[in-house]
C-alpha atoms as a PDB file:
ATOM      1  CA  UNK A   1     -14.911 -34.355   5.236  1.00  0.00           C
ATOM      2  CA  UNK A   2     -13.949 -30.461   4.871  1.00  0.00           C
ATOM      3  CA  UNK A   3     -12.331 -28.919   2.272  1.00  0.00           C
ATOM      4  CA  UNK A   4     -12.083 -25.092   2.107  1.00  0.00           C
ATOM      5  CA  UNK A   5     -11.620 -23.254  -1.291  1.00  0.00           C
ATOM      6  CA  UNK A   6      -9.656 -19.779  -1.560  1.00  0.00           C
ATOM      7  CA  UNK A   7      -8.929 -18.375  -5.408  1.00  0.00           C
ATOM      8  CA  UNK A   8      -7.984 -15.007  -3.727  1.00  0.00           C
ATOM      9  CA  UNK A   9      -5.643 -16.278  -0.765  1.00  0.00           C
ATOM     10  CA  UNK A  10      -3.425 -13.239   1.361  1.00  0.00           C
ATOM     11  CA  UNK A  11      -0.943 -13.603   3.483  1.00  0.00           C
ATOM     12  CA  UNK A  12      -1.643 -11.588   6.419  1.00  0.00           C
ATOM     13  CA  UNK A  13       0.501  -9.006   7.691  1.00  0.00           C
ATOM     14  CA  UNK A  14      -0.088  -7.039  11.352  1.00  0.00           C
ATOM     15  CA  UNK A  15       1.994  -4.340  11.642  1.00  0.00           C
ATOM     16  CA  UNK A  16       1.366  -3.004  15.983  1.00  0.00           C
ATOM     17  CA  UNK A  17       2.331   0.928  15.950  1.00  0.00           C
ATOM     18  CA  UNK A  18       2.542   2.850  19.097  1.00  0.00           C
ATOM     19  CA  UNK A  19      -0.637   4.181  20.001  1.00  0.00           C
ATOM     20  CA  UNK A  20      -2.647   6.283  18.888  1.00  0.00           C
ATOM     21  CA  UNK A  21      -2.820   5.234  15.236  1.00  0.00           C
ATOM     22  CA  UNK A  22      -3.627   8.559  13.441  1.00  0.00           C
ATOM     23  CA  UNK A  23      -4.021   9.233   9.911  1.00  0.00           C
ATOM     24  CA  UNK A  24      -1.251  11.571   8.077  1.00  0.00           C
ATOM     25  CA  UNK A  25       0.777  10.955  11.449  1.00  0.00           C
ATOM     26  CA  UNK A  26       4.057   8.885  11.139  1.00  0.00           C
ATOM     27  CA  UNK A  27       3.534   5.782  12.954  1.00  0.00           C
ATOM     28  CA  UNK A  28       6.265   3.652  14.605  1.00  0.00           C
ATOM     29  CA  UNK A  29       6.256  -0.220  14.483  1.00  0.00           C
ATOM     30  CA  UNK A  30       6.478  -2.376  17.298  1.00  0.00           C
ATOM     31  CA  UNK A  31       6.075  -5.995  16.153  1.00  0.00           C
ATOM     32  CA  UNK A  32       5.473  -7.171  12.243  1.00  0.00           C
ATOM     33  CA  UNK A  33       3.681 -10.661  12.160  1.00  0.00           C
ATOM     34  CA  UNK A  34       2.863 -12.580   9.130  1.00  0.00           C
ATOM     35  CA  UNK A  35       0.687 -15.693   9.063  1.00  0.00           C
ATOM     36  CA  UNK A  36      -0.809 -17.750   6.002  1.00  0.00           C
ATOM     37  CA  UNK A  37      -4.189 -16.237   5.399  1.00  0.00           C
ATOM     38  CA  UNK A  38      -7.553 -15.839   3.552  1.00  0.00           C
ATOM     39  CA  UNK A  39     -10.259 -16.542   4.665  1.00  0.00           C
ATOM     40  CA  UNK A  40     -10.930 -20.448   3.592  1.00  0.00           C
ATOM     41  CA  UNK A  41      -7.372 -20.825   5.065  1.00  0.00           C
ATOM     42  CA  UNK A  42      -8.785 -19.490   8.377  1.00  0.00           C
ATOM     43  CA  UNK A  43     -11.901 -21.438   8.021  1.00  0.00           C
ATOM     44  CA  UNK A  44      -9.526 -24.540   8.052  1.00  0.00           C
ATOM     45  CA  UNK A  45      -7.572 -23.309  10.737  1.00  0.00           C
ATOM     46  CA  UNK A  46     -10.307 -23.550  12.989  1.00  0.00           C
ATOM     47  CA  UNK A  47     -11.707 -26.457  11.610  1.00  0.00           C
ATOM     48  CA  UNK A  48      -8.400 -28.273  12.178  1.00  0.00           C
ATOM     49  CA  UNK A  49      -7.971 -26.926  15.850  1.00  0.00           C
ATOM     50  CA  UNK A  50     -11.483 -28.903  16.695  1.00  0.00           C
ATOM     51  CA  UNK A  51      -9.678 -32.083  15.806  1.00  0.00           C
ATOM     52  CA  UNK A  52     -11.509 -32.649  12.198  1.00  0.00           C
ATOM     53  CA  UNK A  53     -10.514 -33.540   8.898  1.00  0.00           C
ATOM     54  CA  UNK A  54      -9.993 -30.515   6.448  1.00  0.00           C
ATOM     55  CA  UNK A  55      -7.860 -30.263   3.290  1.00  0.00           C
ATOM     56  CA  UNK A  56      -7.010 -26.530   2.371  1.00  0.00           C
ATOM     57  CA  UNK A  57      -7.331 -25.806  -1.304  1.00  0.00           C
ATOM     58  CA  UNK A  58      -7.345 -22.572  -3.417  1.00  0.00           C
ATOM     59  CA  UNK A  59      -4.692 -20.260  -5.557  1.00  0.00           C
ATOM     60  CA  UNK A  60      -1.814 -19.956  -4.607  1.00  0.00           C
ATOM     61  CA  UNK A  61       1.718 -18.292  -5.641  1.00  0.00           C
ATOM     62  CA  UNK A  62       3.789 -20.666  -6.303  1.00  0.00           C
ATOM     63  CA  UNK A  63       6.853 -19.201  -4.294  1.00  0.00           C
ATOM     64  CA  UNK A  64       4.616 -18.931  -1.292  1.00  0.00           C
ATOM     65  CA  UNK A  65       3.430 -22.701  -1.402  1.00  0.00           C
ATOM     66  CA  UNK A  66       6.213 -23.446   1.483  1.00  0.00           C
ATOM     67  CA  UNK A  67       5.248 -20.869   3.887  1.00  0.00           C
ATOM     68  CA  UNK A  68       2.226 -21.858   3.724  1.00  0.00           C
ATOM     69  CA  UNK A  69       2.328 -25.460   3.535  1.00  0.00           C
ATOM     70  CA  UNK A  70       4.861 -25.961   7.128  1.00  0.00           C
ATOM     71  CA  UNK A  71       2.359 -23.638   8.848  1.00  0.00           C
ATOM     72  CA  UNK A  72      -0.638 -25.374   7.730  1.00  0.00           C
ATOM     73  CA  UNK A  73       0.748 -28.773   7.894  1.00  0.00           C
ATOM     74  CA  UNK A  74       1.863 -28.719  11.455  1.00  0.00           C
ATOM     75  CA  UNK A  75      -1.590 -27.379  12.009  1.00  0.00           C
ATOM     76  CA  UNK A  76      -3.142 -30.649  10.543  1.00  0.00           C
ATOM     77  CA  UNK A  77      -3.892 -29.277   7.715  1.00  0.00           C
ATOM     78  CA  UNK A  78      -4.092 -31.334   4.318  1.00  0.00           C
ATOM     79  CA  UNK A  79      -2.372 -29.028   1.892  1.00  0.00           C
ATOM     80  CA  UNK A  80      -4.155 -29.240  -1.796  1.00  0.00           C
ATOM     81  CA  UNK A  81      -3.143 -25.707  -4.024  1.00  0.00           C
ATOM     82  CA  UNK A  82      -3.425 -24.804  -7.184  1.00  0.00           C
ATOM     83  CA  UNK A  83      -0.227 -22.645  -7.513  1.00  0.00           C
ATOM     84  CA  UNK A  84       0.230 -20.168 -10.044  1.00  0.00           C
ATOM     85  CA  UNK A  85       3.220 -17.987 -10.966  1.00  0.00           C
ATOM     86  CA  UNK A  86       2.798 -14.803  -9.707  1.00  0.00           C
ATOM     87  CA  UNK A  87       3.529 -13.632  -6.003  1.00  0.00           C
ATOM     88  CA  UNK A  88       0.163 -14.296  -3.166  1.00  0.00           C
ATOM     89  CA  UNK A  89      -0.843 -10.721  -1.716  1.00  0.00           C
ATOM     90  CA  UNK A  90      -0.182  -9.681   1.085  1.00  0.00           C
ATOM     91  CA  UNK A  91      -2.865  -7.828   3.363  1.00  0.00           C
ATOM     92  CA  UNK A  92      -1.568  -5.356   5.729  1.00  0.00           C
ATOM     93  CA  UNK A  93      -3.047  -4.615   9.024  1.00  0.00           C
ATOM     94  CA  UNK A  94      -2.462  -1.749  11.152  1.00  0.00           C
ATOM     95  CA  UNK A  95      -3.401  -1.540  14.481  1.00  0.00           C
ATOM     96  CA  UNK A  96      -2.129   0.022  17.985  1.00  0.00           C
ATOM     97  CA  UNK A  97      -3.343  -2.287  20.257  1.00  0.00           C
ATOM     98  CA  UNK A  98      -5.796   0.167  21.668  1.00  0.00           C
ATOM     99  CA  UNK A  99      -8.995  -0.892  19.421  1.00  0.00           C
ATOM    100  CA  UNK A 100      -7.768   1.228  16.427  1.00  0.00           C
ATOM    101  CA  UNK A 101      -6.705  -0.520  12.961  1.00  0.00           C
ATOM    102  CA  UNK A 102      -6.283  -0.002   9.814  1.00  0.00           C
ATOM    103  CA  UNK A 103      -6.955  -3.127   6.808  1.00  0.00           C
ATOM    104  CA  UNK A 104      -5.220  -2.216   3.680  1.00  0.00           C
ATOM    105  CA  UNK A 105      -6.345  -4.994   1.408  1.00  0.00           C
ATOM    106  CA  UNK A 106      -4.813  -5.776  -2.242  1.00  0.00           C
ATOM    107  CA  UNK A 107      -6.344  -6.938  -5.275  1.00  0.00           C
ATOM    108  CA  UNK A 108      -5.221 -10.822  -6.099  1.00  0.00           C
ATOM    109  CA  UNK A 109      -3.765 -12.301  -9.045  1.00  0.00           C
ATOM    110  CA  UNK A 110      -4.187  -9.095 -11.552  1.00  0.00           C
ATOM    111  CA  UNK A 111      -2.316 -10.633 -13.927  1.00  0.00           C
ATOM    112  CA  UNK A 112      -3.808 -14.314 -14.205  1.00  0.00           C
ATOM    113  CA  UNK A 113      -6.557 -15.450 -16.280  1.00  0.00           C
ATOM    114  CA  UNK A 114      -9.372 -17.064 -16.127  1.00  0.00           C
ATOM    115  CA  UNK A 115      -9.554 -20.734 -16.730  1.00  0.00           C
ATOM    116  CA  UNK A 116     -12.682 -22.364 -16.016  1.00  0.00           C
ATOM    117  CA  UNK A 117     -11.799 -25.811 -17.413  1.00  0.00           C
ATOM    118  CA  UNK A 118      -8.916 -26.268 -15.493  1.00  0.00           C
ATOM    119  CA  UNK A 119     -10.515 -24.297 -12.447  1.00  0.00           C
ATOM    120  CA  UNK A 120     -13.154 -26.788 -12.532  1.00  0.00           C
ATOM    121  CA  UNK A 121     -11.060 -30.031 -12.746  1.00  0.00           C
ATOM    122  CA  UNK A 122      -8.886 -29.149  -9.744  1.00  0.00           C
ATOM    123  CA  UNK A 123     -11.787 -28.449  -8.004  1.00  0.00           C
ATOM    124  CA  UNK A 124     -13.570 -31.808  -8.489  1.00  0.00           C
ATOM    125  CA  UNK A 125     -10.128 -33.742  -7.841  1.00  0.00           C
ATOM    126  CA  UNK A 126     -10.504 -32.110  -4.232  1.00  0.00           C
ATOM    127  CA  UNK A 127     -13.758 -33.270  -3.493  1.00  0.00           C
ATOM    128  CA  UNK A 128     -15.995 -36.771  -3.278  1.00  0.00           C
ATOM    129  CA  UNK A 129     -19.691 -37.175  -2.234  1.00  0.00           C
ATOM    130  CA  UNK A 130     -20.634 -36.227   1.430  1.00  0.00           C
ATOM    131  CA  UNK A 131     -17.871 -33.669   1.386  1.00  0.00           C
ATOM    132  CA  UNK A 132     -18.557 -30.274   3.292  1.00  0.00           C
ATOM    133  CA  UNK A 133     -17.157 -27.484   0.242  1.00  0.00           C
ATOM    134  CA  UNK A 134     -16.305 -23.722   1.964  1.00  0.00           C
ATOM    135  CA  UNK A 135     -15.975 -21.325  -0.472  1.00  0.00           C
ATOM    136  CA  UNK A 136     -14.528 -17.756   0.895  1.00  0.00           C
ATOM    137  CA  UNK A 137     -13.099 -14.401   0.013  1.00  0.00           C
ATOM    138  CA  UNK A 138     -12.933 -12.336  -2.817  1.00  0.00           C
ATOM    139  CA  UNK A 139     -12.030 -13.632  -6.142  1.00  0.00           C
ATOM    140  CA  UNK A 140      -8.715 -12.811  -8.614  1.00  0.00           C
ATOM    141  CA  UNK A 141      -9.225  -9.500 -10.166  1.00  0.00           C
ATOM    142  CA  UNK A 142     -10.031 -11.029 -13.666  1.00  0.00           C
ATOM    143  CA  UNK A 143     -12.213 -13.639 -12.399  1.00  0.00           C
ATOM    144  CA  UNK A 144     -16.029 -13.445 -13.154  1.00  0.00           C
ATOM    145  CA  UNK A 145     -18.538 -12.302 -11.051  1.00  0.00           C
ATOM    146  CA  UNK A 146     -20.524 -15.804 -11.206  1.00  0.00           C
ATOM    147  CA  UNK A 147     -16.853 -17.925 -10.714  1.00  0.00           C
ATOM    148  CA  UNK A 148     -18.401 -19.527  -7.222  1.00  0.00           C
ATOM    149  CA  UNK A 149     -21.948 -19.900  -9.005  1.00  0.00           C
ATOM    150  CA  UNK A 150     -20.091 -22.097 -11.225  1.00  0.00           C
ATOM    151  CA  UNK A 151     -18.287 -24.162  -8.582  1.00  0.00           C
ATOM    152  CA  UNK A 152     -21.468 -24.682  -6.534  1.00  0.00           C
ATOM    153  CA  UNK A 153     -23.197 -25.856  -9.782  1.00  0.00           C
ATOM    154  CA  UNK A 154     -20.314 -28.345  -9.942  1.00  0.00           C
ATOM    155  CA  UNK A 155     -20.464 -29.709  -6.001  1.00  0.00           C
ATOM    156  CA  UNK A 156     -24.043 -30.236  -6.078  1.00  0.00           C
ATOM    157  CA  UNK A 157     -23.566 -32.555  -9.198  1.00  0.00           C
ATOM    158  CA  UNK A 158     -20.689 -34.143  -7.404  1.00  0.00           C
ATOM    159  CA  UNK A 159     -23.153 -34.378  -3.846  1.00  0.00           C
ATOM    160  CA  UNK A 160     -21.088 -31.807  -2.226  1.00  0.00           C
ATOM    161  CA  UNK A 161     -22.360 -29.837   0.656  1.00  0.00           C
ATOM    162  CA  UNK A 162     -21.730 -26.005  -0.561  1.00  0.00           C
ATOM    163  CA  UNK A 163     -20.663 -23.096   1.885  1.00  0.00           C
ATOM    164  CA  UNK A 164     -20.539 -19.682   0.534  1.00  0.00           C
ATOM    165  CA  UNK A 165     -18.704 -16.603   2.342  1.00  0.00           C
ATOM    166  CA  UNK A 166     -18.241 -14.075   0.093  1.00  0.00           C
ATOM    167  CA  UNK A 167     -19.379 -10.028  -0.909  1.00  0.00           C
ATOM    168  CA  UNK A 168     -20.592  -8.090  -3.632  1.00  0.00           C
ATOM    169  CA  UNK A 169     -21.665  -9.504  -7.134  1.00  0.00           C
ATOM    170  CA  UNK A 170     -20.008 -12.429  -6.587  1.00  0.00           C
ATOM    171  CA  UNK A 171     -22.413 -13.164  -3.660  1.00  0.00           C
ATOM    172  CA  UNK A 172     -25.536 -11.793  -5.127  1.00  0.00           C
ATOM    173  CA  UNK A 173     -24.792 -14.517  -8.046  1.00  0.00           C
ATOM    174  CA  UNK A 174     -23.709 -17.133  -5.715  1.00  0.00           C
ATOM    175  CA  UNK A 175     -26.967 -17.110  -4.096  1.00  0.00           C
ATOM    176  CA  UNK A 176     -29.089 -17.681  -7.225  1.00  0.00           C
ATOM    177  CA  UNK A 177     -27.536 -21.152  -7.202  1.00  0.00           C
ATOM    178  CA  UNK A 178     -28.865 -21.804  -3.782  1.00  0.00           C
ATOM    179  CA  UNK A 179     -25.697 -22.746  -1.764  1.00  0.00           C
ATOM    180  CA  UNK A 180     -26.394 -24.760   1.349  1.00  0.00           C
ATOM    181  CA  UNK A 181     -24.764 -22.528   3.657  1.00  0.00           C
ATOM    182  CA  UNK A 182     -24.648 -19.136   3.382  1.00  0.00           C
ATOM    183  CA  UNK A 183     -22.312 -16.440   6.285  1.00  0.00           C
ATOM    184  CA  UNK A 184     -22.948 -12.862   5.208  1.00  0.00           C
ATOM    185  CA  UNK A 185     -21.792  -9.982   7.392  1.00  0.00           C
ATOM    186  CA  UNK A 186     -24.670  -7.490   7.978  1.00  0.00           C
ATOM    187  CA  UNK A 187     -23.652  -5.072   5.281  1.00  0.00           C
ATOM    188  CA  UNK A 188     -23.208  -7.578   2.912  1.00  0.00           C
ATOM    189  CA  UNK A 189     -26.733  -8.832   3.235  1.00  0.00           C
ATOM    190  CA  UNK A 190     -27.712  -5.547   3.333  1.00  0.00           C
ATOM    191  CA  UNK A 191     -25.685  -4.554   0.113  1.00  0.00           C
ATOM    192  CA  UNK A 192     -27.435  -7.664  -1.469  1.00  0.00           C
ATOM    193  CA  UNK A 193     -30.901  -6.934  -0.707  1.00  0.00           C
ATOM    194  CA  UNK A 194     -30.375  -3.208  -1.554  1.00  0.00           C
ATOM    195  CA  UNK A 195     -32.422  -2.270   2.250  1.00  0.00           C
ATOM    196  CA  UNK A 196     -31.163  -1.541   5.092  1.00  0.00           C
ATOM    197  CA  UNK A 197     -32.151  -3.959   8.096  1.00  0.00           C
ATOM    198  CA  UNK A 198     -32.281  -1.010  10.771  1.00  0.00           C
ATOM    199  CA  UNK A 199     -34.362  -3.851  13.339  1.00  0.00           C
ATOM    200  CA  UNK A 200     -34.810  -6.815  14.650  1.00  0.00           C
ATOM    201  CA  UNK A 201     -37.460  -7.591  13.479  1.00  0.00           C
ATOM    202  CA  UNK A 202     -36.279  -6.702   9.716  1.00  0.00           C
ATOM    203  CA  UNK A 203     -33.647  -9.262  10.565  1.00  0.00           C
ATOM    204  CA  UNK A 204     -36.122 -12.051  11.569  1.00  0.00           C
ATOM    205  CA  UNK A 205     -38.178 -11.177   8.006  1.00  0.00           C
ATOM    206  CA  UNK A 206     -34.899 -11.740   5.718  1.00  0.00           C
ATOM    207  CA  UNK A 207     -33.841 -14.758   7.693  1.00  0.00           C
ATOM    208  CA  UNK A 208     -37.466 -16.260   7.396  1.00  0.00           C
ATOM    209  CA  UNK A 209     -37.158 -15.518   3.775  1.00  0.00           C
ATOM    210  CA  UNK A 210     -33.612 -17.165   3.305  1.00  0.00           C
ATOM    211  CA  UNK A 211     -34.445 -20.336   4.657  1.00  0.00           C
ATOM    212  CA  UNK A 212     -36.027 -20.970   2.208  1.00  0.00           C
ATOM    213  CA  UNK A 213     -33.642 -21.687  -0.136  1.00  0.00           C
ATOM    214  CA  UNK A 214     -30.477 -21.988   2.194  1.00  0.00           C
ATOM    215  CA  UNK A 215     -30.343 -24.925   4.708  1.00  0.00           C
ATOM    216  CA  UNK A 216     -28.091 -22.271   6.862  1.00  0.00           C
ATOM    217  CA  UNK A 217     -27.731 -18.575   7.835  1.00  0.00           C
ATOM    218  CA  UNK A 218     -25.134 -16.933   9.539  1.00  0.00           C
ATOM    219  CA  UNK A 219     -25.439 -13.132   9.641  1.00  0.00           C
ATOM    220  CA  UNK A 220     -21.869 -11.795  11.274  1.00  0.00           C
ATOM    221  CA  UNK A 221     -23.240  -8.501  13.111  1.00  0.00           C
ATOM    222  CA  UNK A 222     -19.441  -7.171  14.347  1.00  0.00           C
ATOM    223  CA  UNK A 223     -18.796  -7.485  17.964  1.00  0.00           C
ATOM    224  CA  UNK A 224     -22.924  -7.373  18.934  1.00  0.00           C
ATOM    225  CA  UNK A 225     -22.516 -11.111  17.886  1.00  0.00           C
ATOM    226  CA  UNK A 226     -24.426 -12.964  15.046  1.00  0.00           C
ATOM    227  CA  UNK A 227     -27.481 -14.059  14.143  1.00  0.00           C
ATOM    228  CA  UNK A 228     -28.146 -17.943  13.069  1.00  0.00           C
ATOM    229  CA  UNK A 229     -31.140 -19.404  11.529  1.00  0.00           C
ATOM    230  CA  UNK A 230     -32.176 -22.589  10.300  1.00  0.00           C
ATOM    231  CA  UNK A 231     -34.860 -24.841   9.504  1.00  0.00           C
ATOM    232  CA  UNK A 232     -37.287 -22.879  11.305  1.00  0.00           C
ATOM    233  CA  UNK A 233     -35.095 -21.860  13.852  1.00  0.00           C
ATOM    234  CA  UNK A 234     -33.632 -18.371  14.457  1.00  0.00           C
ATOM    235  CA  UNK A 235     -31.165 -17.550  17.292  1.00  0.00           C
ATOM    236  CA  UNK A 236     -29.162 -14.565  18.539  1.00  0.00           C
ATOM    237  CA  UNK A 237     -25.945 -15.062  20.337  1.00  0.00           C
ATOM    238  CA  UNK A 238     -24.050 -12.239  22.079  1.00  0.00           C
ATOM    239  CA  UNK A 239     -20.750 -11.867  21.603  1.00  0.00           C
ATOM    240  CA  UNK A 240     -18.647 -12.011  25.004  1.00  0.00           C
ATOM    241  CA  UNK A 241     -16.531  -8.911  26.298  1.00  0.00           C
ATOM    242  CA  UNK A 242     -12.870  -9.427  24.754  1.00  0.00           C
ATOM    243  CA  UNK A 243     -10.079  -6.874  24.185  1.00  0.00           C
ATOM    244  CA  UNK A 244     -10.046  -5.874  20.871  1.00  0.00           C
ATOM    245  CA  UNK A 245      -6.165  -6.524  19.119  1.00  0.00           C
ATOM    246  CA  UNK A 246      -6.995  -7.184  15.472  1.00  0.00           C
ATOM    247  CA  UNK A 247     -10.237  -8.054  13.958  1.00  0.00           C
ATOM    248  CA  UNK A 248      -8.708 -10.114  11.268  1.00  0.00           C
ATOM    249  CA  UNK A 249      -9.867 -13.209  10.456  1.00  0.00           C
ATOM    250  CA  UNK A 250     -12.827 -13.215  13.136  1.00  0.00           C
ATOM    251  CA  UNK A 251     -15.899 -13.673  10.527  1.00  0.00           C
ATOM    252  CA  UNK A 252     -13.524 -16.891   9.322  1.00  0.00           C
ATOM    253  CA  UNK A 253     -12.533 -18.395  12.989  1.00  0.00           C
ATOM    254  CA  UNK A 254     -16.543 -17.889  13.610  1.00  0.00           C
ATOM    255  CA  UNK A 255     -17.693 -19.721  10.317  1.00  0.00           C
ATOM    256  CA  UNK A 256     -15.299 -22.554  10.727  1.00  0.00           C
ATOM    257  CA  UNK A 257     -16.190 -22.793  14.372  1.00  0.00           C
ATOM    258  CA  UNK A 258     -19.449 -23.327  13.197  1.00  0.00           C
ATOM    259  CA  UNK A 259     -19.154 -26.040  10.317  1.00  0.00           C
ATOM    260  CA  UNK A 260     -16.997 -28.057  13.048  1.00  0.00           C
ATOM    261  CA  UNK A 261     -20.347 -28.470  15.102  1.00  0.00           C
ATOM    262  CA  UNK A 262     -23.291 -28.215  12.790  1.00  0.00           C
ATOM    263  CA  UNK A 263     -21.614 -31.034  10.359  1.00  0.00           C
ATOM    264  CA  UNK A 264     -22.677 -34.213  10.322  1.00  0.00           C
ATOM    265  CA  UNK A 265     -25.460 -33.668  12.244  1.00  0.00           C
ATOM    266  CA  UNK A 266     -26.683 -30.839  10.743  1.00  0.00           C
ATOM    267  CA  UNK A 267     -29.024 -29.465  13.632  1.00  0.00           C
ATOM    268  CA  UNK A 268     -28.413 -25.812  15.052  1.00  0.00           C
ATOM    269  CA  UNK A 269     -28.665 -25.244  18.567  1.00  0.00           C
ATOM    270  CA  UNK A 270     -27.948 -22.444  20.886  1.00  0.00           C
ATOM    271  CA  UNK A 271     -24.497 -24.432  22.308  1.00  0.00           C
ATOM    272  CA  UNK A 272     -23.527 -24.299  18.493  1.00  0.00           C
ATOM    273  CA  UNK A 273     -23.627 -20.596  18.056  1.00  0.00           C
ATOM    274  CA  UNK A 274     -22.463 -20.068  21.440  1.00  0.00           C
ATOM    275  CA  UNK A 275     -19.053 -21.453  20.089  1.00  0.00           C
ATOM    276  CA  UNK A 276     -19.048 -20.175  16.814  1.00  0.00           C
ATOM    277  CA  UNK A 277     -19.193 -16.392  18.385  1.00  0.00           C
ATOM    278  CA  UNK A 278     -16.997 -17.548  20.944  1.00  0.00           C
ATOM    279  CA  UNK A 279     -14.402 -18.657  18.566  1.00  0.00           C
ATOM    280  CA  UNK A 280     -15.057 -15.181  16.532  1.00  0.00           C
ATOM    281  CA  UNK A 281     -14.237 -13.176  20.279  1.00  0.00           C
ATOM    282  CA  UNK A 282     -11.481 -15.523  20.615  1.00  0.00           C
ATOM    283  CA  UNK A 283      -9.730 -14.640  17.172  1.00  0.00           C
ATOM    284  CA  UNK A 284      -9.613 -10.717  18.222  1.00  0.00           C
ATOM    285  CA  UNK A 285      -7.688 -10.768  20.765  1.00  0.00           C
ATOM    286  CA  UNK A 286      -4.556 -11.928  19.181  1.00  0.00           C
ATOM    287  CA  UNK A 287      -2.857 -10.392  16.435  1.00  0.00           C
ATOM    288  CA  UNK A 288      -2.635 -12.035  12.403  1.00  0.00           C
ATOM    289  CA  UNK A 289      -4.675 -15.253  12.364  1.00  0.00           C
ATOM    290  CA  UNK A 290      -3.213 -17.453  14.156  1.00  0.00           C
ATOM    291  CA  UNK A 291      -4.820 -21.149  15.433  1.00  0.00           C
ATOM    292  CA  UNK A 292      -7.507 -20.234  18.112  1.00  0.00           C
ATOM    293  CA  UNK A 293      -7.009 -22.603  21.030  1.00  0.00           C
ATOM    294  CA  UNK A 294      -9.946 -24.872  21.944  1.00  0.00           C
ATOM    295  CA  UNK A 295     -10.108 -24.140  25.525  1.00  0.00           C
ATOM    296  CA  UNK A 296     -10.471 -20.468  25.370  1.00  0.00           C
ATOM    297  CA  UNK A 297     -13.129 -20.662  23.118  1.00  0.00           C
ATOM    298  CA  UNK A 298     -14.681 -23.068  25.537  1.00  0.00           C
ATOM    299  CA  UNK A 299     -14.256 -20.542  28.168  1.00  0.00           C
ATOM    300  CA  UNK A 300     -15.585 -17.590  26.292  1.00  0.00           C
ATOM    301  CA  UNK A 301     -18.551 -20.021  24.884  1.00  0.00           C
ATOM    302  CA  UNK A 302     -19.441 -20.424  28.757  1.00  0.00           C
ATOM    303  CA  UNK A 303     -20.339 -16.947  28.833  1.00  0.00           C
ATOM    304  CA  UNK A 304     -22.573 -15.857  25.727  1.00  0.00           C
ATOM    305  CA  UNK A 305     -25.828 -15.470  25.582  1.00  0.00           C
ATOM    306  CA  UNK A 306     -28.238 -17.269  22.931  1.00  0.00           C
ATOM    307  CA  UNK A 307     -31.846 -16.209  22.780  1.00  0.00           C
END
C-alpha cells in the first residue's frame, strides 16, 4: 500500500562529543552510530514499525545496497532501489547529548545525471493504483528543480496517492502539481510563500488557503508541535516534554506516523496527530534514526494536547 521514494538517500552518521559542543573547540567522540537514512527511508521505518505494508524505493549507491537492505529488511521493509555507481552520502551529526548539535549535510550524487526516462519507468514499476507514493528529501545535485513535479504528474495518471516532503524550488514546483499530501516545516512554507507567518492566526489563513488544492497539511513547527489541517479541519497538537539527543529524522518519524493512521480512511482526527507528534518526540530522544518503538509513542501520544 506504501511506497516511499528517496533520489537523494544519506546514510546517517551521529557522532556524541563530550559536552559542551563548541565551535573552533576540539571535540572528543564518545560513540559513532550509523543507520540507513533519508528521509523516505525514515518515513518507511515508521510506517513498517505500525505493522503496514511499505516498499522502500529511491537512489541508491550501489556498494551501499547491503547495508541498507539487512537493516531495512529485518525491519519489514520491502527493499526496491535504483542503485547507481557512485558512493550514498553520508550526513554527519554532531551532538553532545546536552541539546546541542551540529547537521553537516552533503550534496548527493554530484556526479550522476539526469535520466528522466529511466527515472520514470522505475518509478511506475514500484507502484499500482490505490498505492500511497511519499516523496522526500532533497534531490541529486544535477537533478531539476521540477524532478518530483514530474513524478507526481506520473502517479496521478497511474491513480497513485502523492505525498510530498521536500524544500526550496523543488517544493515551490511540486506544489503547482497539486500533490495530495503536502508536510512542510514552518520555514519552508514560509520560504515558499515569501511571508513570514509570525501568528496564529496567519497560520490558520495559509492552511485555509492550502486546502484547497491539497487533501492534507502538515506544518512541522520544531518541538512547539505541528499543525494539521484538512478538509475543513485544522488542529494543533503539542508536542510532549522529551530530552532532546538528536533531532534527526523527527519531521520523517512524524510524517510516516501520520500516513500509518490517516490511510485508508483518510479522515484526520485529533488521536491522529496526537501520534504523529508523538512519534516525532519519540525519534529525538535516541540518537541516528533508528525504528521508533510503538509503545512509547503510545505513551507519549497519551500526553499531547490537540486543540
Amino acid at each position: 500500500m506504501f511506497v516511499t521514494l528517496t533520489l537523494n538517500p544519506a546514510i546517517d552518521e551521529t557522532l556524541t562529543v563530550k559536552a559542551p559542543l563548541i565551535i573552533g573547540s576540539i571535540c572528543t567522540v564518545t560513540e559513532e552510530i550509523r543507520t540507513p537514512g533519508g528521509k523516505g527511508v525514515n518515513v518507511a521505518k515508521m510506517i513498517a514499525a505500525n505493522g503496514k505494508s511499505v516498499t522502500a524505493g529511491g537512489l541508491l549507491g550501489q556498494s551501499d545496497c547491503p547495508f541498507y537492505e539487512r537493516a531495512l529488511t529485518s525491519a519489514g521493509i520491502t527493499c526496491r532501489f535504483l542503485t547507481v555507481p557512485f558512493a550514498t552520502r553520508i550526513n554527519t551529526m554532531l551532538t553532545d547529548g546536552a541539546g546541542h548539535e551540529l547537521k553537516l549535510n552533503k550534496p548527493g550524487f554530484p556526479e550522476l545525471d539526469f535520466d528522466e526516462a529511466a527515472l520514470l519507468h522505475y518509478a511506475a514499476s514500484l507502484t499500482g493504483t490505490g498505492t500511497v507514493v511519499v516523496m522526500s528529501g532533497s534531490l541529486p545535485a544535477r537533478f531539476p528543480t521540477d524532478t518530483y513535479a514530474r513524478l507526481i504528474r506520473l502517479f496521478r495518471k497511474i491513480g497513485c496517492t502523492t505525498v510530498l516532503d521536500t524544500s526550496g524550488p523543488a517544493l515551490t514546483v511540486g506544489l503547482a502539481e497539486k500533490p495530495d499530501v503536502i508536510k512542510p516545516n514552518r520555514h519552508e512554507l514560509e520560504s515558499v510563500l515569501n511571508r513570514q507567518l509570525k501568528s496564529e492566526q496567519a497560520v490558520k489563513e495559509v492552511l485555509r488557503d492550502l486546502m484547497t488544492r491539497h487533501e492534507a497539511i502538515i506544518m512541522s513547527d520544531g518541538p512547539a508541535g505541528a499543525w494539521f489541517a484538512s478538509r475543513g479541519t485544522i488542529l494543533f497538537a503539542t508536542a510532549p516534554e522529551v530530552t532532546l539527543v538528536d533531532t534527526t529524522g523527527a519531521g520523517d518519524t512524524l510524517l510516516g506516523q501520520f500516513c500509518a493512521d490517516y490511510f485508508p480512511d483518510r479522515v484526520l482526527t485529533s488521536e491522529i496527530a496526537a501520534r504523529a507528534v508523538a512519534a516525532g518526540s519519540a525519534a529525538v530522544e535516541q540518537r541516528g534514526t533508528p525504528i521508533i518503538g510503538i509503545d512509547r509513542m503510545r505513551a507519549l501520544a497519551a500526553t499531547v494536547k490537540v486543540r
